[in-house]
N, C-alpha and C. Protein backbone atom coordinates (compact mmCIF):
# COMPACT_ATOMS: atom_id res chain seq x y z
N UNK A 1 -15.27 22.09 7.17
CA UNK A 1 -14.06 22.74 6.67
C UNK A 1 -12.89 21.79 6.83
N UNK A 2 -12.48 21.97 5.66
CA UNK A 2 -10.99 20.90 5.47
C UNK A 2 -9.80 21.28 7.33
N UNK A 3 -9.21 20.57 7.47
CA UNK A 3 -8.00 20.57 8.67
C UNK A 3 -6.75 20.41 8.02
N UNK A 4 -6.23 21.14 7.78
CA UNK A 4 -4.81 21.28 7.05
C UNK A 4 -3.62 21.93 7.93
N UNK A 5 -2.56 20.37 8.79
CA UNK A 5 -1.51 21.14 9.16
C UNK A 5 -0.45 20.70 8.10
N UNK A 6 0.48 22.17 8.36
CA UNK A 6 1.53 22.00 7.82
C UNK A 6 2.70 21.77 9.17
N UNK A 7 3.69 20.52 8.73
CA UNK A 7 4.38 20.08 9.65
C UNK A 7 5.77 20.69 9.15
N UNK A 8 6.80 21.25 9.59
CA UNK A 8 8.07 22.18 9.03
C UNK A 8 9.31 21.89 10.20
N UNK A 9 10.26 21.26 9.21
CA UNK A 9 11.75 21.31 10.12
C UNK A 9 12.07 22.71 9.46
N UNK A 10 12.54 23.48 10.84
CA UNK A 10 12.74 24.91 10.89
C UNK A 10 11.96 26.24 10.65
N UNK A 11 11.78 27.36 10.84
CA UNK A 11 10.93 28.00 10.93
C UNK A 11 11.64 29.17 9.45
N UNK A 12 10.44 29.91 9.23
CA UNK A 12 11.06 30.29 8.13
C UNK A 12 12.14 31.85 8.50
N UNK A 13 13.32 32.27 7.95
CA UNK A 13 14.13 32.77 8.80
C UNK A 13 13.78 34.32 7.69
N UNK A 14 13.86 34.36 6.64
CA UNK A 14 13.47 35.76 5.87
C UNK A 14 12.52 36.44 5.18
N UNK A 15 12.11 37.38 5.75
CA UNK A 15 11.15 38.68 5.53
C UNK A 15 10.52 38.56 4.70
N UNK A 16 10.82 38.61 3.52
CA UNK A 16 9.87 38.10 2.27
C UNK A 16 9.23 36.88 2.13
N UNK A 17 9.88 35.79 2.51
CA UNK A 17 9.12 34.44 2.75
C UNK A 17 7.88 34.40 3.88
N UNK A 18 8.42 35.26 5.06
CA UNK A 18 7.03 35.00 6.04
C UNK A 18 6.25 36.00 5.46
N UNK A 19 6.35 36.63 4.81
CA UNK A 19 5.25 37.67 4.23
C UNK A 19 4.82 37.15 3.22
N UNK A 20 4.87 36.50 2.46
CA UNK A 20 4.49 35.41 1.72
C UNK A 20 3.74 34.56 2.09
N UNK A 21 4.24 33.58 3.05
CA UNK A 21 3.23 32.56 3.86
C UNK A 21 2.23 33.13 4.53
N UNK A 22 2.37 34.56 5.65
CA UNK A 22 1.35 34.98 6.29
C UNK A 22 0.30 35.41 5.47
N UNK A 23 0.52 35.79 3.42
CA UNK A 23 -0.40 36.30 2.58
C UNK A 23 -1.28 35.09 2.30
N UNK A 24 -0.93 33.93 2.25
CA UNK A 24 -1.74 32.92 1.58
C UNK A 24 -2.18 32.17 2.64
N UNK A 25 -1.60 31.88 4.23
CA UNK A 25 -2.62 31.92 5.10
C UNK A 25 -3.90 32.82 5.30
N UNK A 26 -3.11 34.02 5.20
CA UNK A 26 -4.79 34.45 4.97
C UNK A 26 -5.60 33.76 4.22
N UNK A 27 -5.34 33.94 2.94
CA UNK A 27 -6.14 33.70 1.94
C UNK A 27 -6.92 32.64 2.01
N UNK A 28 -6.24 31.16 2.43
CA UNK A 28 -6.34 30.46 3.06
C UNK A 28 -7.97 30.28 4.06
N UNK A 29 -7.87 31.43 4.49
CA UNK A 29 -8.77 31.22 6.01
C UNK A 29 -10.23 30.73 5.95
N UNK A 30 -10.64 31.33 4.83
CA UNK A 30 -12.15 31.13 4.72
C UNK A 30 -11.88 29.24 3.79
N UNK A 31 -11.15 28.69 3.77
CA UNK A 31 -11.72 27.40 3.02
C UNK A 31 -10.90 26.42 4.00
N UNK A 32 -9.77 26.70 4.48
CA UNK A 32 -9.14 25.93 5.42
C UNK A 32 -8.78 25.71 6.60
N UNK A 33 -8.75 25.09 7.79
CA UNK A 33 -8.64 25.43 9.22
C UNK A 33 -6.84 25.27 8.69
N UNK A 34 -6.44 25.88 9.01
CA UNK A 34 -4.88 25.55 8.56
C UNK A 34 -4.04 26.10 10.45
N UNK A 35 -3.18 24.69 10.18
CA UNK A 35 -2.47 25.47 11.66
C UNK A 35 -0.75 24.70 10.62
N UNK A 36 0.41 25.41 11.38
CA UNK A 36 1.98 25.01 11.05
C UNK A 36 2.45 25.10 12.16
N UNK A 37 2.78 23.50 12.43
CA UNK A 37 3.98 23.52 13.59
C UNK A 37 5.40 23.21 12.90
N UNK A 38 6.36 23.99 13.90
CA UNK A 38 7.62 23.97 13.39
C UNK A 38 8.14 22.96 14.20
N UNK A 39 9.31 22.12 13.89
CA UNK A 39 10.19 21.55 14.98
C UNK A 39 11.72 22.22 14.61
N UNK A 40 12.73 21.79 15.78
CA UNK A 40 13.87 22.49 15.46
C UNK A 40 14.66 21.17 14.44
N UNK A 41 15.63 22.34 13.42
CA UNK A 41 16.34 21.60 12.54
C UNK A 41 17.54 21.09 14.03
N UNK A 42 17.63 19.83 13.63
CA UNK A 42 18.74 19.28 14.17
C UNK A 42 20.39 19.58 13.81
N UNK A 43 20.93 19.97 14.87
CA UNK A 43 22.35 20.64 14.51
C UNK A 43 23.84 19.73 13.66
N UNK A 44 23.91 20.61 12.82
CA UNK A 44 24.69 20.13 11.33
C UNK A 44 26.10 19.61 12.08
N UNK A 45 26.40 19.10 11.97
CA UNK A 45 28.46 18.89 12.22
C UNK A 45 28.51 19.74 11.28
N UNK A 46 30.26 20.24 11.14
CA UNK A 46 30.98 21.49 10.51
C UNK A 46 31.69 19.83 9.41
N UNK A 47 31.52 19.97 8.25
CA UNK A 47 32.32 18.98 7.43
C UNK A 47 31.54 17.38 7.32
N UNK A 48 29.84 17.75 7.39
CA UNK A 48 29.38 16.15 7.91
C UNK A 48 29.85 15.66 6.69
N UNK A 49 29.71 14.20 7.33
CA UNK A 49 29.73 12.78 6.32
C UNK A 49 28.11 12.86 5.40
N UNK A 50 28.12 11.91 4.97
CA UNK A 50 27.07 11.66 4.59
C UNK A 50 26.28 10.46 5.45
N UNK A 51 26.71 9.91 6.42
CA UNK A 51 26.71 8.95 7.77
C UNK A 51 26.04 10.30 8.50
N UNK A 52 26.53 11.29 9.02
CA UNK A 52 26.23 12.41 9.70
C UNK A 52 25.29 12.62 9.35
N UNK A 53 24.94 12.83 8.07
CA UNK A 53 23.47 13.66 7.85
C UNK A 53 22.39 12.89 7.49
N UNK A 54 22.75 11.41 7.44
CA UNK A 54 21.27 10.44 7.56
C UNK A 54 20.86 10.50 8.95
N UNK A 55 22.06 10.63 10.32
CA UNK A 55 21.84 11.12 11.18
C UNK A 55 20.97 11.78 11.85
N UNK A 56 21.35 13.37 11.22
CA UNK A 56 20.21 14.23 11.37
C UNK A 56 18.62 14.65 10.82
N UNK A 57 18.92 13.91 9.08
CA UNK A 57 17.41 13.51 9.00
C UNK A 57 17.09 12.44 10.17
N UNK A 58 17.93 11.19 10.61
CA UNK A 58 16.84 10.85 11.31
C UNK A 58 16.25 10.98 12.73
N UNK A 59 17.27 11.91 13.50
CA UNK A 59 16.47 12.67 14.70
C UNK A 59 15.48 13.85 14.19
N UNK A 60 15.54 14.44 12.86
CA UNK A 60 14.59 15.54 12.63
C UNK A 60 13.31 14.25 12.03
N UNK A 61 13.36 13.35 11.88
CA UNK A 61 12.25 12.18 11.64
C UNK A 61 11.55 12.12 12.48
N UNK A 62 12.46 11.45 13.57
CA UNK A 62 11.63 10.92 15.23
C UNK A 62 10.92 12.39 15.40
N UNK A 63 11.57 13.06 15.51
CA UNK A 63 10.48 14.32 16.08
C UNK A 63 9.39 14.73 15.08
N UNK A 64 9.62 14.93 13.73
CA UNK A 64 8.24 14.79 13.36
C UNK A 64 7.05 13.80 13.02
N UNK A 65 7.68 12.25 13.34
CA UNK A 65 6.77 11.36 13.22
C UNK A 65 5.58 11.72 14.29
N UNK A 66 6.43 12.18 15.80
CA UNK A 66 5.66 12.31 16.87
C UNK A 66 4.76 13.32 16.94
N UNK A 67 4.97 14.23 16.44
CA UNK A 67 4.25 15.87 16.11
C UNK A 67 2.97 15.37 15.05
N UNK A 68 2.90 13.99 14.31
CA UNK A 68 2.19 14.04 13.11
C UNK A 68 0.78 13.98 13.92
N UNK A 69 -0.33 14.94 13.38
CA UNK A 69 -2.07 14.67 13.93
C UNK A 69 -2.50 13.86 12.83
N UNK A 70 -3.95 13.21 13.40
CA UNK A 70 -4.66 12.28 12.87
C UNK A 70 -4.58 13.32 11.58
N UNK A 71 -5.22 11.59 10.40
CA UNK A 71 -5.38 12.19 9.08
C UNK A 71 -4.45 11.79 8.34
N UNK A 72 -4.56 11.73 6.76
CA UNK A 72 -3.36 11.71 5.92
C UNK A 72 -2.53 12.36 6.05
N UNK A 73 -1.24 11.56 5.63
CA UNK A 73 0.15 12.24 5.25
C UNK A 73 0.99 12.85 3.95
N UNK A 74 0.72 13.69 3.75
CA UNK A 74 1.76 13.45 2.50
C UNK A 74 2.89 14.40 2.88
N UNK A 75 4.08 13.72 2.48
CA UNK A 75 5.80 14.15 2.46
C UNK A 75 5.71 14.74 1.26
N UNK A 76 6.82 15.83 1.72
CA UNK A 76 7.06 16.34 0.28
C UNK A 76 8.67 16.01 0.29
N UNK A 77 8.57 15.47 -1.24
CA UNK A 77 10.07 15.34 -1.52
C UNK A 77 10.16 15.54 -3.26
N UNK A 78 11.46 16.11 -3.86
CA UNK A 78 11.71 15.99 -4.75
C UNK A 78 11.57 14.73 -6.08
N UNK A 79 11.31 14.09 -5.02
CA UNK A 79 11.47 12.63 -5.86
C UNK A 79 9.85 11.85 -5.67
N UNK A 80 9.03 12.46 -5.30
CA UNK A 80 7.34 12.66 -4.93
C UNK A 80 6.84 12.28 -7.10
N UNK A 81 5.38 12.03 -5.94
CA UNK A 81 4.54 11.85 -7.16
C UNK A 81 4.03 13.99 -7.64
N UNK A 82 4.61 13.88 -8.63
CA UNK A 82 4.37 15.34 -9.39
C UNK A 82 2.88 15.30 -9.57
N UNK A 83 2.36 15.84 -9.82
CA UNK A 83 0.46 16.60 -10.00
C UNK A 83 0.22 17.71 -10.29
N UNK A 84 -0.65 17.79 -11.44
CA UNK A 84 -0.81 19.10 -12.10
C UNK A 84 -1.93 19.84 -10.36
N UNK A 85 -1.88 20.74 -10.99
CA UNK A 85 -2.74 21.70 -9.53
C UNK A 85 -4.15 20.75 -9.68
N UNK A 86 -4.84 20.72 -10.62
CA UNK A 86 -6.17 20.46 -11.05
C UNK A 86 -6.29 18.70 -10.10
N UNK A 87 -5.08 18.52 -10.38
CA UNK A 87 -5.18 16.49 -9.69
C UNK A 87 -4.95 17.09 -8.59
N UNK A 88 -4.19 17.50 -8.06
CA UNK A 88 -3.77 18.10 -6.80
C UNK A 88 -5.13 18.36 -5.55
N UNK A 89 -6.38 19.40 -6.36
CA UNK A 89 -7.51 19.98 -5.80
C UNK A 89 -8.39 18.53 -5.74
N UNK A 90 -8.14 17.71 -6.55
CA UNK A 90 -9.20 16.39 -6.71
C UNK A 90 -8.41 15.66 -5.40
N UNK A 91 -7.42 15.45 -5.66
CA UNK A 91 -6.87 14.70 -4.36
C UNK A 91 -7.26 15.23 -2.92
N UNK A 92 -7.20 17.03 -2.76
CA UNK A 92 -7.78 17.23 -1.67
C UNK A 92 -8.77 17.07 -1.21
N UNK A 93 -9.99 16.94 -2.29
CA UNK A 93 -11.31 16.84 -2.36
C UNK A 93 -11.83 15.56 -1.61
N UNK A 94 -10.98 14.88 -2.49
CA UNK A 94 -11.06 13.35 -2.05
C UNK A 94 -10.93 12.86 -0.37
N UNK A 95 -9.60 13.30 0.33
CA UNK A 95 -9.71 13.77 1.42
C UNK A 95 -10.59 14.87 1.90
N UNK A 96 -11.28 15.27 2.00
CA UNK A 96 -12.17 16.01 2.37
C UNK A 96 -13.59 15.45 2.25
N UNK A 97 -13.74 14.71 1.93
CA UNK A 97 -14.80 13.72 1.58
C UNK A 97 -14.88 12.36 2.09
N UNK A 98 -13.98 11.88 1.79
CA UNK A 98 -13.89 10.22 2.50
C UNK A 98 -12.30 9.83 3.54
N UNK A 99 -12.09 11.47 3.57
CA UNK A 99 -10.97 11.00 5.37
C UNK A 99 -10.81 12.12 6.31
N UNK A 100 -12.06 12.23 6.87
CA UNK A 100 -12.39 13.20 7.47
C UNK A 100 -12.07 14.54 7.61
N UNK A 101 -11.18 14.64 6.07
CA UNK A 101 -10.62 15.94 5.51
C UNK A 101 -9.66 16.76 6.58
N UNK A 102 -9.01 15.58 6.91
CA UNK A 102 -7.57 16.15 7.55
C UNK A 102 -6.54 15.46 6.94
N UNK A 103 -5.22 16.47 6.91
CA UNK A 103 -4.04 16.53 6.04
C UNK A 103 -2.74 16.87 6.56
N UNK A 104 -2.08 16.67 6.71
CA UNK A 104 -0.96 17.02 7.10
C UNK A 104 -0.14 16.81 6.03
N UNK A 105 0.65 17.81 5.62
CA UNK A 105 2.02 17.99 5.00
C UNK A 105 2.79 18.16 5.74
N UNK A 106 4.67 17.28 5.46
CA UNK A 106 5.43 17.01 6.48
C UNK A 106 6.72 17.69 5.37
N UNK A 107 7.29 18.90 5.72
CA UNK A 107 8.69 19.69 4.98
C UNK A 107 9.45 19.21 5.73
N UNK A 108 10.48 18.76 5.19
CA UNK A 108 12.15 18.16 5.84
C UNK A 108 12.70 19.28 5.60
N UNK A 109 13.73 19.51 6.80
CA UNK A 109 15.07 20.53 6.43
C UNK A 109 15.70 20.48 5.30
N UNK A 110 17.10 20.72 5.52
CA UNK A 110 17.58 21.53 4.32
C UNK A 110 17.69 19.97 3.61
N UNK A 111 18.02 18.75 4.28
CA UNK A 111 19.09 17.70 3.80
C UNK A 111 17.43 16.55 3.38
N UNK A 112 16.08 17.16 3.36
CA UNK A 112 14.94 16.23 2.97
C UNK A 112 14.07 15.22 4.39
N UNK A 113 13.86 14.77 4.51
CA UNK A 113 13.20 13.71 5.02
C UNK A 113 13.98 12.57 5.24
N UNK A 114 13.67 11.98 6.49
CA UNK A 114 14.24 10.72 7.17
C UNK A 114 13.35 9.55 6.11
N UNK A 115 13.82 8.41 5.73
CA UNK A 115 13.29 6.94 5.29
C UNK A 115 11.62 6.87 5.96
N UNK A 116 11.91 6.81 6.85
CA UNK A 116 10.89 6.34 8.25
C UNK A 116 9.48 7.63 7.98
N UNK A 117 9.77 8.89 7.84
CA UNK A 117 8.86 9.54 7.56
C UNK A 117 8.39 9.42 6.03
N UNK A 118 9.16 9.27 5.06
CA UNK A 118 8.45 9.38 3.60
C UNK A 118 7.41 7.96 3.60
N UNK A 119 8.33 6.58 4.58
CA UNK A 119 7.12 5.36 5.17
C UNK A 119 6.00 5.27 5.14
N UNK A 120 5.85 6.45 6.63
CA UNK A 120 4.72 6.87 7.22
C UNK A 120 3.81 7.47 6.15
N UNK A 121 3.72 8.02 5.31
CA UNK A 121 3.47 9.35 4.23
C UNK A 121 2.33 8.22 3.56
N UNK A 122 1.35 8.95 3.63
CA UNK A 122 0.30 8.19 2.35
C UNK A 122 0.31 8.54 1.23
N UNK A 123 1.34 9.78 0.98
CA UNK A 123 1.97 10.35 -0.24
C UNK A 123 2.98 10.81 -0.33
N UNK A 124 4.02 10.60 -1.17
CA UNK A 124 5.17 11.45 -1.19
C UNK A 124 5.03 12.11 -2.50
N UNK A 125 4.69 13.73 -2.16
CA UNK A 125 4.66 14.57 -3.19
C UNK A 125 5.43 15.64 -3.43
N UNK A 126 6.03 15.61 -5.08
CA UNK A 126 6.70 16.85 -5.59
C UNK A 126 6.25 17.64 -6.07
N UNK A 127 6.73 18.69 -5.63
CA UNK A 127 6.09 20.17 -5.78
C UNK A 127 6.54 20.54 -7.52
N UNK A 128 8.12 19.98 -7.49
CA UNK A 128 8.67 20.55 -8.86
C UNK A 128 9.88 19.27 -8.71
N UNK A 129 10.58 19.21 -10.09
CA UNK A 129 11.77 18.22 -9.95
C UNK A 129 13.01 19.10 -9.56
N UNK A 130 13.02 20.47 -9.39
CA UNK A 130 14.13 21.15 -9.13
C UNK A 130 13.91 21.09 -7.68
N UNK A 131 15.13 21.63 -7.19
CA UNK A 131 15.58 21.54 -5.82
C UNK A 131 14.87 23.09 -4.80
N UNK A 132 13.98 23.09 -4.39
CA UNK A 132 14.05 24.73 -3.01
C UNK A 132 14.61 24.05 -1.71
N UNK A 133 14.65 25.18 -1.81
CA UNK A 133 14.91 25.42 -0.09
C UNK A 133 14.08 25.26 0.69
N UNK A 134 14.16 24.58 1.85
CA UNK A 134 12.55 24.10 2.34
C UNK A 134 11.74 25.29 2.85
N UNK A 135 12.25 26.25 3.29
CA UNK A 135 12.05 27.72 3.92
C UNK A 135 10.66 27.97 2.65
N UNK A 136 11.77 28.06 1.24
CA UNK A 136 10.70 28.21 -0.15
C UNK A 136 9.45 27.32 -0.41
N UNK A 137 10.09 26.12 0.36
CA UNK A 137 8.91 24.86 -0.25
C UNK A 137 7.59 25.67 0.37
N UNK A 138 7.75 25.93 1.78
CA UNK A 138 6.27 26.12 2.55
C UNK A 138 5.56 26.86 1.94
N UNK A 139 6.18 28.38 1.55
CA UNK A 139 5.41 29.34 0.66
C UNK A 139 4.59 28.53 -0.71
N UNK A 140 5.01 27.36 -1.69
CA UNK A 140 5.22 27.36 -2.55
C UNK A 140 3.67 26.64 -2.41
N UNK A 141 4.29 25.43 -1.03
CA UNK A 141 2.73 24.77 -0.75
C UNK A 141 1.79 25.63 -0.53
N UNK A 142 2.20 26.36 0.12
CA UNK A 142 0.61 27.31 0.75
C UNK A 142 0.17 27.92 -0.56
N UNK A 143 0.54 28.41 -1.94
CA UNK A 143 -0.09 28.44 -2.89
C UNK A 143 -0.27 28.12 -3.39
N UNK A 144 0.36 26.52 -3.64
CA UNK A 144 -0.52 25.87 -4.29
C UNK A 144 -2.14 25.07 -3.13
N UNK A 145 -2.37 24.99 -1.78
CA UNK A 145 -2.93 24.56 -1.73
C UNK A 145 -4.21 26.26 -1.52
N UNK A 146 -4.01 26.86 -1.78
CA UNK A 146 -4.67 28.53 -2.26
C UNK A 146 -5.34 28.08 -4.06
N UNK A 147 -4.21 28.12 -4.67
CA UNK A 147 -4.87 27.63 -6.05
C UNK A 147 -6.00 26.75 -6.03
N UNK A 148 -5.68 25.42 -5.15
CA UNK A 148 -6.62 24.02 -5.34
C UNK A 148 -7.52 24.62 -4.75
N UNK A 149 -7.59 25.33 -3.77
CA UNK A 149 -9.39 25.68 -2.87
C UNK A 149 -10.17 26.28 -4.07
N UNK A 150 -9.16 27.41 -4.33
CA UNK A 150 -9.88 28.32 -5.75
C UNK A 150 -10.57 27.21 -7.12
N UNK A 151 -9.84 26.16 -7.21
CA UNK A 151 -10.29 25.49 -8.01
C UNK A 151 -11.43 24.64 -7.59
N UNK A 152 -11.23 24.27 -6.55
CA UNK A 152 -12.76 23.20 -6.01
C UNK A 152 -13.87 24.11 -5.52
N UNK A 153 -14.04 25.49 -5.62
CA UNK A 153 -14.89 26.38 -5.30
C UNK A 153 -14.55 27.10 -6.68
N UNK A 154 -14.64 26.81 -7.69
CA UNK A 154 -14.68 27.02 -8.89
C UNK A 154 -14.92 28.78 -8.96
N UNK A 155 -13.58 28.90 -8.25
CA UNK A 155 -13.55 30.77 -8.29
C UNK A 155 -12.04 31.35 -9.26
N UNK A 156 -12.56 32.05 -9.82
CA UNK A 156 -11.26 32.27 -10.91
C UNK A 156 -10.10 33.18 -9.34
N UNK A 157 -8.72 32.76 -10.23
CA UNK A 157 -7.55 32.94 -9.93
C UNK A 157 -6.80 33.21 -10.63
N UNK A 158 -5.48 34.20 -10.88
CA UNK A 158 -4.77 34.81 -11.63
C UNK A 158 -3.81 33.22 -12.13
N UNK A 159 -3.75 33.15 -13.24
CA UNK A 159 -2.62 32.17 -13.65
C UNK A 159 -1.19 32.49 -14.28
C-alpha cells in the first residue's frame, strides 16, 4: 500500500473544509496509508514588507524541510507543473512502483512556500493556475489523489 503524507502550514480552521478532508480520507483508506502533519503558520507582522514575508515563508520552510519523511516530494505551488488527473494517477503509480511508494505533499501557508522547500521538491505541482487558499488546497489534493486511486484501480467515479 502506497504511504502518502500530507505535510500542511496550518491546520484547517472551517467546518466544511474538515468535513471535506475527513470525507476523502476516508475514502482514501482502503488504497492509501495516508497520515497529515500540520506545522504552525509563522506569525504575520501587522503591515509586512515583502522582506517580512520571505521571512516567514522562510521559518515556515525550516520547519517543514525538517518534518519531511523518506520518499518523494512534491510542493504544491501555483506556478507547478499542471497534470491532467489521468498523468497525475501514472505519476503515482510510478512512485508506487519504483520509490518505495512513499510521497509526501508539502502545502505552504497563506504567502506559498519558502525557495529552499520548492528545491527540495522532486516536483513542484499545480493543482490549478488560479489562486486557493491553502486551507482549500488540502481538500482539493485529497480529491484529487481519491480520483487517481479510482483511476489506477480502474473503478468508475462520478466526473
Amino acid at each position: 500500500m502506497m504511504e502518502c503524507t500530507i505535510l500542511a502550514v496550518g491546520d484547517i480552521k472551517h467546518e466544511y473544509l474538515k468535513e471535506g478532508a475527513a470525507l476523502f480520507e476516508k475514502w482514501l483508506a482502503p488504497y492509501v496509508k495516508l497520515s497529515v502533519v500540520e506545522v504552525a503558520e509563522a506569525k504575520e507582522p501587522k503591515n509586512a514588507s515583502a522582506k517580512d514575508i520571505e521571512t516567514l515563508k522562510e521559518k515556515e520552510g525550516k520547519v517543514l524541510l525538517e518534518k519531511l519523511p523518506e520518499g518523494k516530494v512534491v510542493a504544491l505551488d501555483a506556478k507547478g507543473k499542471a497534470m491532467k488527473s489521468e498523468e497525475f494517477a501514472s505519476y503515482l503509480e510510478d512512485i508506487k512502483n519504483y520509490d518505495a511508494g512513499k510521497v509526501c505533499f508539502v502545502i505552504g501557508g497563506s504567502h506559498g512556500l519558502s525557495r529552499d522547500v520548492r528545491k527540495r521538491a522532486n516536483m513542484v505541482l499545480s493543482l490549478s493556475k488560479m489562486t486557493f487558499p491553502h486551507q482549500l488546497t488540502r481538500v482539493i489534493l485529497l480529491e484529487q489523489l481519491y480520483r487517481a486511486m479510482k483511476i489506477l484501480h480502474n473503478e468508475p467515479y462520478h466526473k
